[in-house]
Protein backbone atom coordinates (compact mmCIF):
# COMPACT_ATOMS: atom_id res chain seq x y z
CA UNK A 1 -11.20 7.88 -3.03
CA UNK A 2 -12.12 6.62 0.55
CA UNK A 3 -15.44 7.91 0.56
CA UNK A 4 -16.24 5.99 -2.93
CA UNK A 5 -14.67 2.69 -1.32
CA UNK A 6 -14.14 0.80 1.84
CA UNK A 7 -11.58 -1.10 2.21
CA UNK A 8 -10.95 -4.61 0.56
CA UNK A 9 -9.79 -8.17 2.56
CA UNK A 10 -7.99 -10.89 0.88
CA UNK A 11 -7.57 -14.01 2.99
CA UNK A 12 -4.43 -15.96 3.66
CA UNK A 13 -3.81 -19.58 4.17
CA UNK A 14 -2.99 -19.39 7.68
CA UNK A 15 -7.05 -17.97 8.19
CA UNK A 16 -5.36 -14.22 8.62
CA UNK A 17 -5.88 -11.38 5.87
CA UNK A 18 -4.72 -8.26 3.98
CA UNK A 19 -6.60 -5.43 3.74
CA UNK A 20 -6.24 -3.16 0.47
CA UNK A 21 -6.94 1.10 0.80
CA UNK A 22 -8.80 1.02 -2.36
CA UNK A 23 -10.33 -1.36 -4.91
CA UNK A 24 -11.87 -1.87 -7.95
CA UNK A 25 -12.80 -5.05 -8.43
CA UNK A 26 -14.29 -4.96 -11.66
CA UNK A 27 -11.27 -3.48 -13.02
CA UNK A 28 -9.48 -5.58 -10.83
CA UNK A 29 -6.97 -2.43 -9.62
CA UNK A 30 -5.71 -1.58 -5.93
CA UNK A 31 -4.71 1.39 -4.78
CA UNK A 32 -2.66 1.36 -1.58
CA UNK A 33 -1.97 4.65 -0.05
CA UNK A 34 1.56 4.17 2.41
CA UNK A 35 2.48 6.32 4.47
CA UNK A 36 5.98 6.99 4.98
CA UNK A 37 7.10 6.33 8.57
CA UNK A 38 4.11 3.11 8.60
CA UNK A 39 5.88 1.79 5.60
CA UNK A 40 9.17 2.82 5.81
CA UNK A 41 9.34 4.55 2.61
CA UNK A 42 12.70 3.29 1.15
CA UNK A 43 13.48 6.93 -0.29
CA UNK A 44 13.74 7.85 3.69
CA UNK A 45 14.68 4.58 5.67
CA UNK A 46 17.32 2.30 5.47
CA UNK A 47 16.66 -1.45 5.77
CA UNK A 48 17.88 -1.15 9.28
CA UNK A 49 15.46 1.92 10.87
CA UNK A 50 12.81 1.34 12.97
CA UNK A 51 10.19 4.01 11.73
CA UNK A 52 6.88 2.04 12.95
CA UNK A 53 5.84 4.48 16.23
CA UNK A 54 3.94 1.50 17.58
CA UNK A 55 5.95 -1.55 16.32
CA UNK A 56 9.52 -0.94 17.35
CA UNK A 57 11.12 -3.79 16.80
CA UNK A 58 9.93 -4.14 13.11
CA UNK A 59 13.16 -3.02 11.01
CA UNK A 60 12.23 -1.62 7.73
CA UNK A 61 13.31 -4.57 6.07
CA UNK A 62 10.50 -6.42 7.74
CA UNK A 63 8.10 -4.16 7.04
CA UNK A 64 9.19 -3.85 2.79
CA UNK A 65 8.77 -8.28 2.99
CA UNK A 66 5.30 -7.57 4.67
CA UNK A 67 4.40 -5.21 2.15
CA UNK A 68 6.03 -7.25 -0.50
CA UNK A 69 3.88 -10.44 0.44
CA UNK A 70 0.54 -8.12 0.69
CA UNK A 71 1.05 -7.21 -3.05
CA UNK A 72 2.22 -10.51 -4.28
CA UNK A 73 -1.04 -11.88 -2.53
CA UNK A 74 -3.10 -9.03 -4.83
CA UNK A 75 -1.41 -10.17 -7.64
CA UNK A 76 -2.06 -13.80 -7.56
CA UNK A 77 -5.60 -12.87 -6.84
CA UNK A 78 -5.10 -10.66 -10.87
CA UNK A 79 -4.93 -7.54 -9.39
CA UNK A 80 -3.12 -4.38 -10.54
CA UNK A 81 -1.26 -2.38 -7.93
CA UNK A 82 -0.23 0.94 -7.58
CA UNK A 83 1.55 2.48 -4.50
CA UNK A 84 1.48 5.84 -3.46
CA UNK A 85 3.16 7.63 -0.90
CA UNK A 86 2.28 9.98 1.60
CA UNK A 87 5.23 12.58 0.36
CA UNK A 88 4.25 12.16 -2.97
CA UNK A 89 1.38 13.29 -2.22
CA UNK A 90 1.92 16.07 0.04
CA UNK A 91 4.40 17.37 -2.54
CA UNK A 92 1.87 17.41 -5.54
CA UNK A 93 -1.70 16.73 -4.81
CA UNK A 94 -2.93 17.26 -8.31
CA UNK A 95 -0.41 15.45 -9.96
CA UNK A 96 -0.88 12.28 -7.83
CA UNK A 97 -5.16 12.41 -7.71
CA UNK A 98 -4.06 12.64 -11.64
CA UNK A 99 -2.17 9.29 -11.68
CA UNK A 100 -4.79 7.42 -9.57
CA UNK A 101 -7.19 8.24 -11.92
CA UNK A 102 -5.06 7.38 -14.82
CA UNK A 103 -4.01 4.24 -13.47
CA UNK A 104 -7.90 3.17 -12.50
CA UNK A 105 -9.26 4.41 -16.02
């Protein structure tokens, strides 16, 4: 998918932004590849680990409300989200390019 799509910005009041893995916007769908340590995949952290390697100090609470506001932010804006992980991935390749294009059709 990333060599179909750069990556899409939505602003924020406070003049910052999100920035989405991949978009459709005519079909108005996200896709928003996480990976696991970045994102502290709940099905591996607990909400008090620090996975980020370069923000330490960001529990993985913190990280899930970041996350959390991103997609709530996509979804006021009408778009569709789905989330995949970087395990689910590596465990079935086929299976998960099969849901993205399930989910975008």
């Amino acid at each position: 998918f990333s060599t179909k799509n750069s990556e899409f910005y939505l602003p924020l009041e406070n003049g910052s932004f999100y920035i989405y893995d991949f978009t459709d916007i005519e079909k108005k769908k996200i896709i928003e590849y996480n990976g696991d340590q970045y994102h502290a995949n709940p099905s591996l952290y607990e909400s008090d680990d620090t996975p980020h390697p370069f923000r330490k100090d960001w529990k993985s609470s913190d990280i899930w409300n970041k996350d959390k506001d991103k997609l709530k932010i996509a979804n006021n804006n009408g778009f569709e989200i789905l989330t995949i992980w970087d395990s689910e991935y590596k465990k079935d390749k086929k299976l998960t390019l099969e849901k993205c294009l399930k989910f975008l059709s």
